[in-house]
Protein backbone atom coordinates (compact mmCIF):
# COMPACT_ATOMS: atom_id res chain seq x y z
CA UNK A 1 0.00 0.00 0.00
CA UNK A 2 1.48 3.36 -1.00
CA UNK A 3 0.32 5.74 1.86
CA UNK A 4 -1.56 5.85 5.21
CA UNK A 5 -3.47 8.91 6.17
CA UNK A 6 -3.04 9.02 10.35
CA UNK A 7 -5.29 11.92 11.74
CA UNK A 8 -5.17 12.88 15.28
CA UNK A 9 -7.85 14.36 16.86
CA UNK A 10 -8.42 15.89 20.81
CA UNK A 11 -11.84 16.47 21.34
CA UNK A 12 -13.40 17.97 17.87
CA UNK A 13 -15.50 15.87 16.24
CA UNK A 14 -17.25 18.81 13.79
CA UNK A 15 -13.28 19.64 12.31
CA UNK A 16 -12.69 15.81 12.80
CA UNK A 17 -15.88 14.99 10.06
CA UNK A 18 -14.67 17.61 8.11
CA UNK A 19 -11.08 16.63 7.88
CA UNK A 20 -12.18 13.01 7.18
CA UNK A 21 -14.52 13.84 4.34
CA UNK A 22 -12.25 16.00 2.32
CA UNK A 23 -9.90 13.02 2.34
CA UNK A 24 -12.39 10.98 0.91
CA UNK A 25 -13.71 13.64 -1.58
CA UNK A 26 -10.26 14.75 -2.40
CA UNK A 27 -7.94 11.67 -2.57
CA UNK A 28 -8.44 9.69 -5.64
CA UNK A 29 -6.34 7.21 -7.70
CA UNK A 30 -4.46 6.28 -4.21
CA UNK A 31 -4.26 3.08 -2.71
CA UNK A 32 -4.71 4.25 1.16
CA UNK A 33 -5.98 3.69 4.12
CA UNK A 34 -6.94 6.06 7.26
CA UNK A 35 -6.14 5.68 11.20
CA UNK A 36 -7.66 8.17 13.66
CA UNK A 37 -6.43 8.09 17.15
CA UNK A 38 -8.59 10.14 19.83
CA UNK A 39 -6.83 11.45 22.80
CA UNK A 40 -8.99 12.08 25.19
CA UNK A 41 -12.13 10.21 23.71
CA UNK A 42 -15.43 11.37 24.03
CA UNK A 43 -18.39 8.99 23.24
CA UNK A 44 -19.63 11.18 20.86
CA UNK A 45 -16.70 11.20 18.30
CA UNK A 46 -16.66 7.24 18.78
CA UNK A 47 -20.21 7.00 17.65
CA UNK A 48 -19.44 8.94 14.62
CA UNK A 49 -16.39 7.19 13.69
CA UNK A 50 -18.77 3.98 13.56
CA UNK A 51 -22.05 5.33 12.11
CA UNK A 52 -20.18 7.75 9.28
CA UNK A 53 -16.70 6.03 8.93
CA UNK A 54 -16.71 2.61 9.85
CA UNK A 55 -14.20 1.83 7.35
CA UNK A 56 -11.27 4.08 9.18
CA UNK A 57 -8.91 2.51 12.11
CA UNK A 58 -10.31 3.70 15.16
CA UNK A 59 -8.12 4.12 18.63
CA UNK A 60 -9.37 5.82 21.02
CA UNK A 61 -7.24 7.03 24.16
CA UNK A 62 -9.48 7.89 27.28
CA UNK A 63 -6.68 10.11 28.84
CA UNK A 64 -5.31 13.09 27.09
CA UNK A 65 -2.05 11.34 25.60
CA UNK A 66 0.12 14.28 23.34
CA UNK A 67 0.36 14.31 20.08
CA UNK A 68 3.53 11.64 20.06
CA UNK A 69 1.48 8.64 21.22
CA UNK A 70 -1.12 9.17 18.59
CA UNK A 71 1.72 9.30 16.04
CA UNK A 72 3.21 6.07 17.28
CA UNK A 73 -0.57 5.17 16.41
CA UNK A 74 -0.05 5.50 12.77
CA UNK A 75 3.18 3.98 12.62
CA UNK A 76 2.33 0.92 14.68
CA UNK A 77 -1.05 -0.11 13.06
CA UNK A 78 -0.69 0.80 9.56
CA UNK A 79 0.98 -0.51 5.94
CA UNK A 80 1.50 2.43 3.81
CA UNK A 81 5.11 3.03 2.70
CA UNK A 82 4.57 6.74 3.30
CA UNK A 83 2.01 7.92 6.00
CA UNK A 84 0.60 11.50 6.03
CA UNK A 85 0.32 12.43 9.62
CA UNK A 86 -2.83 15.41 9.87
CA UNK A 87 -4.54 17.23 12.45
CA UNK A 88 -8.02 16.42 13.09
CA UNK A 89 -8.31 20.30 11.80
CA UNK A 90 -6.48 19.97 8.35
CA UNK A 91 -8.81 20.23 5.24
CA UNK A 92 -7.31 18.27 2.32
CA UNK A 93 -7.91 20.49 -1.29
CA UNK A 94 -7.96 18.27 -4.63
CA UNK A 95 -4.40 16.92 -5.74
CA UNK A 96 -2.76 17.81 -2.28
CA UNK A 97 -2.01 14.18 -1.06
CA UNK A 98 -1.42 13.06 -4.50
CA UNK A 99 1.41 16.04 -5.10
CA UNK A 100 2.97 15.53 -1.54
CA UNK A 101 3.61 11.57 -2.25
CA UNK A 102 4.76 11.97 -6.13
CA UNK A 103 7.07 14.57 -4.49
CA UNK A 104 8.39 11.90 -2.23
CA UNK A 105 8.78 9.06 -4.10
CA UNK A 106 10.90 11.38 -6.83
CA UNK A 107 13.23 12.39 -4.22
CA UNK A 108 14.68 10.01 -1.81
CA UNK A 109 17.05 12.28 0.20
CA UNK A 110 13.44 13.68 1.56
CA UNK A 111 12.70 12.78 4.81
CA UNK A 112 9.86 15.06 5.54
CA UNK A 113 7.53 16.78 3.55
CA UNK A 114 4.94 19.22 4.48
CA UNK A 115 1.88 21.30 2.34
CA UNK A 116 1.53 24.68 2.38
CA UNK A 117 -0.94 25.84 5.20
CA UNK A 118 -3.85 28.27 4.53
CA UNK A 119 -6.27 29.95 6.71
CA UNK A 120 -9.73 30.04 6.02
CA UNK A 121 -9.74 33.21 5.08
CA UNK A 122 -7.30 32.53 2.09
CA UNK A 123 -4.07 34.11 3.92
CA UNK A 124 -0.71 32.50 4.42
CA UNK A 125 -0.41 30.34 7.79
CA UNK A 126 3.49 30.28 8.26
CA UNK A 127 4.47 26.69 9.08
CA UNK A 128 7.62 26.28 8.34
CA UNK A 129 10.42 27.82 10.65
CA UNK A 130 14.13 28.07 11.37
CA UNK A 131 15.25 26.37 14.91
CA UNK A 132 14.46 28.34 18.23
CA UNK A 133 16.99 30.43 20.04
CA UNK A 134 16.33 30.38 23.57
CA UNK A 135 14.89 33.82 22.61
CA UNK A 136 12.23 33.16 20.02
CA UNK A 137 10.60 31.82 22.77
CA UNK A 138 10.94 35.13 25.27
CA UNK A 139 10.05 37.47 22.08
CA UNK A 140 6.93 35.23 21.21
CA UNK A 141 5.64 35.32 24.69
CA UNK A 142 6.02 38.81 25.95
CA UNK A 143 5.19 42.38 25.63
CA UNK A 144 8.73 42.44 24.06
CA UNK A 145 7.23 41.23 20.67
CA UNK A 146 6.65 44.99 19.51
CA UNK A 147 9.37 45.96 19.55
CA UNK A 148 11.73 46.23 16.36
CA UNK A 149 14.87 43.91 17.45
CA UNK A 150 12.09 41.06 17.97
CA UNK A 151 10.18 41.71 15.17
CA UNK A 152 13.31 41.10 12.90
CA UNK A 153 13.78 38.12 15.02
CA UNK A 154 10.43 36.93 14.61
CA UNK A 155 10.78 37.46 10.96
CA UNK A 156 13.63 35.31 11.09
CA UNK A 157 12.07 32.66 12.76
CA UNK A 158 9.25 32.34 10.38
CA UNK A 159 11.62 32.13 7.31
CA UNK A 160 9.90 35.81 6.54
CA UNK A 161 13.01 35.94 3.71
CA UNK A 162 12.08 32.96 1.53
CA UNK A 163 9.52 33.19 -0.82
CA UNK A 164 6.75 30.50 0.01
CA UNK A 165 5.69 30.09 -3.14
CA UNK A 166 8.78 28.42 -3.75
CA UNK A 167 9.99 25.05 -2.61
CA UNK A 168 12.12 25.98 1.15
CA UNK A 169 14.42 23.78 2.84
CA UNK A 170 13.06 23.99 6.67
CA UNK A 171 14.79 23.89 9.81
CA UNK A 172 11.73 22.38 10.61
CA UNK A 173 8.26 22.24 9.49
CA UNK A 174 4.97 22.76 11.51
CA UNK A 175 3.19 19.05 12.60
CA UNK A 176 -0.22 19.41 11.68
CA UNK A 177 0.53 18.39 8.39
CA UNK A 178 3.57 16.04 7.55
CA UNK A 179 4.45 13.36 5.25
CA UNK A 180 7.31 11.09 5.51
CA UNK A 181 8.49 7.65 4.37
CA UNK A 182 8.12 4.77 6.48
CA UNK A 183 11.62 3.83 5.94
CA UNK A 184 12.89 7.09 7.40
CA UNK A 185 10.66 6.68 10.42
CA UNK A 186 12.67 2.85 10.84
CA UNK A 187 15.88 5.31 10.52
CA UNK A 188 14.68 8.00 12.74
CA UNK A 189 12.71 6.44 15.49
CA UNK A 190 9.33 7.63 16.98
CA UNK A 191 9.06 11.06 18.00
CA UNK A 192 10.66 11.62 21.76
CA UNK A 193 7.82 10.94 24.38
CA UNK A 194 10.15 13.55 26.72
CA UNK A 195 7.80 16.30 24.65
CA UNK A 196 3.93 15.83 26.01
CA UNK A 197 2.73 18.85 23.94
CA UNK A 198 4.87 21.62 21.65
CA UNK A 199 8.46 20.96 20.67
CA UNK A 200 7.77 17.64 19.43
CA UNK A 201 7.76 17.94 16.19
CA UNK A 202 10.67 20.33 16.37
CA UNK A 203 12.96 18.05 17.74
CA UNK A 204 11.44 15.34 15.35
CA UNK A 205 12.33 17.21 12.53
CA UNK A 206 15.84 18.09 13.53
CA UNK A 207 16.76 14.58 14.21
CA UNK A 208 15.19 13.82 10.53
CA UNK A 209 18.03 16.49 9.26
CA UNK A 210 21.10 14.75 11.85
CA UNK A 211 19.93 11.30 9.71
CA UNK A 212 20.88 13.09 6.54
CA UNK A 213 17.54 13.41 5.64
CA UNK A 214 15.73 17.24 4.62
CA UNK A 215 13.03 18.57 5.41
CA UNK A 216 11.07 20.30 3.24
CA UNK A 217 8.21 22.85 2.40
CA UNK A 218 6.38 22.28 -0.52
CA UNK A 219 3.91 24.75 -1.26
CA UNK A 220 2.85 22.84 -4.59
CA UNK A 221 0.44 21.21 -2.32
CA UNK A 222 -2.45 23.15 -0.38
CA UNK A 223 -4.36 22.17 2.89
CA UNK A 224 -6.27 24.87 5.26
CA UNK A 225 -5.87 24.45 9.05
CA UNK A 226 -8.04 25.70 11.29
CA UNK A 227 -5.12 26.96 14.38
CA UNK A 228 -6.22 27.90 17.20
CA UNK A 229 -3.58 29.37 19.16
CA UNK A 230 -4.67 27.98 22.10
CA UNK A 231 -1.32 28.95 24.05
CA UNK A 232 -1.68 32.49 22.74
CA UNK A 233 -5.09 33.97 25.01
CA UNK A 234 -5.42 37.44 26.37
CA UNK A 235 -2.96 39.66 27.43
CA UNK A 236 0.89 39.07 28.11
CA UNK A 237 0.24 38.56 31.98
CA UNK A 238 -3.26 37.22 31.99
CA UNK A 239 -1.61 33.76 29.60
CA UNK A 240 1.76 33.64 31.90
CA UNK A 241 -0.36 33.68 34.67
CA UNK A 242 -3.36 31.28 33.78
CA UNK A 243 -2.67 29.73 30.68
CA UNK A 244 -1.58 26.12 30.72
CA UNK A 245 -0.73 25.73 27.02
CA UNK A 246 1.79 28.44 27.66
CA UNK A 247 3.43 27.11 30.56
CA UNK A 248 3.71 23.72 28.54
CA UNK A 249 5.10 25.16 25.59
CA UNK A 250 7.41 26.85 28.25
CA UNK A 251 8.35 23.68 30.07
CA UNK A 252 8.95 22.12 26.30
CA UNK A 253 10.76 24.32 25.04
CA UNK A 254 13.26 24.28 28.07
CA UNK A 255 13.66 20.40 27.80
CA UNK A 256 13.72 20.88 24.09
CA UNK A 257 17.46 23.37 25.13
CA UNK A 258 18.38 20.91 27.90
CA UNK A 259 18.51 17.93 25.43
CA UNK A 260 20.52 20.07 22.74
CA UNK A 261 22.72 21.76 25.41
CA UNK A 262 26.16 21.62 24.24
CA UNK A 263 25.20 21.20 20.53
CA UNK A 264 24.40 23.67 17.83
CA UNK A 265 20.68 23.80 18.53
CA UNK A 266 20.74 27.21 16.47
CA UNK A 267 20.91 26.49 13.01
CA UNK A 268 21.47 22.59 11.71
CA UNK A 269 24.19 23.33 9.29
């Protein structure tokens, strides 16, 4: 079988349905199968999965798991030779998939391949990024963000310089969307379960690039994501102070450092 399509979902079974019918309206002339895995399973996404999709590879996790366990999901219970790893909040357009995998299979020093993103109102979501600097992270999070130095930062960090219209060689590449062989992932190895939520597919990606393999952006292939910035509410003081999501992105990004301490976690080159 040429592909799997492994979609994660955390408790949104309206984006979930959508997700899973524009793979079905807009993959065609594809051997593949799908695997959802449900972190934090609610009844009412299981009965959908049977009533509307009983077809799809169902695995539900009652606890909320991360986004790592639900990718070792797809790997473990699946055939394809490359698997397409979406969020439950990814719309497939017509020809995506298809351009992502003949893109693949024509270049074998391609580890990791990801769409361009859209938002639904037809602008640019920036998902592919250079590695953080201890920093990107301080900019991002604070009041310091309006100012000039960080902006150019910032900038930076999004690969604001590259033309995304054009194929980009990423640092690394945003994991809502993703498509990789299976034989890299036998190379690679799972994504590191040190990483609950953020930074995962970060490191993932870098460790991709230490295997000799690149990662890249290819904007020849279009998917919309519905992001919700869920780590980004309120004011600078009100989401340092209250916000979870930030305080695990936080925590990740500092074990994310700890792990490259030593090494050139800056730039992989």
């Amino acid at each position: 079988m040429d592909l799997t399509i492994a979609v994660n979902n955390y408790k949104n079974p309206d984006l979930l349905r959508l997700c899973l019918n524009s793979i079905k309206e807009n993959v065609q002339d594809i051997e593949y199968e799908i695997v959802v895995s449900d972190s934090a399973a609610e009844e009412d996404v299981a009965m959908m999965m049977r009533e509307e999709f009983p077809g799809v590879k169902f695995f539900p996790h009652k606890e909320n798991v991360g986004l790592q366990v639900m990718i070792r999901d797809g790997i473990e219970n699946s055939q394809g030779k490359h698997i397409l790893f979406l969020n439950g909040d990814i719309i497939v357009t017509k020809d995506s998939v298809e351009k992502l995998l003949n893109y693949l299979k024509n270049n074998p020093a391609v580890g990791v391949a990801g769409p361009k993103l859209m938002n639904f109102n037809e602008t640019l979501q920036y998902s592919c990024f250079r590695f953080y600097k201890p920093q990107t992270i301080l900019y991002r999070r604070t009041f310091l963000k309006k100012f000039g130095f960080a902006k150019k930062h910032l900038d930076w960090f999004l690969m604001k310089d590259s033309d995304h219209k054009k194929i980009i060689e990423a640092d690394w590449i945003m994991g809502s969307a993703l498509m990789i062989p299976r034989i890299a992932i036998e190379k690679v190895g799972f994504m590191d379960p040190r990483f609950f939520m953020y930074m995962e597919d970060v490191d993932w990606c870098r460790r991709f690039w230490e295997n000799g393999y690149k990662v890249i952006y290819y904007p020849q292939a279009i998917m919309y994501h519905y992001h919700g910035k869920g780590s980004d509410k309120g004011n600078v003081f009100r989401s340092l102070l209250l916000n979870k999501l930030t305080w695990t992105h936080i925590s990740s990004a500092i074990k994310y450092f700890i792990k490259y301490w030593g090494k050139d976690y800056f730039t992989r080159n």
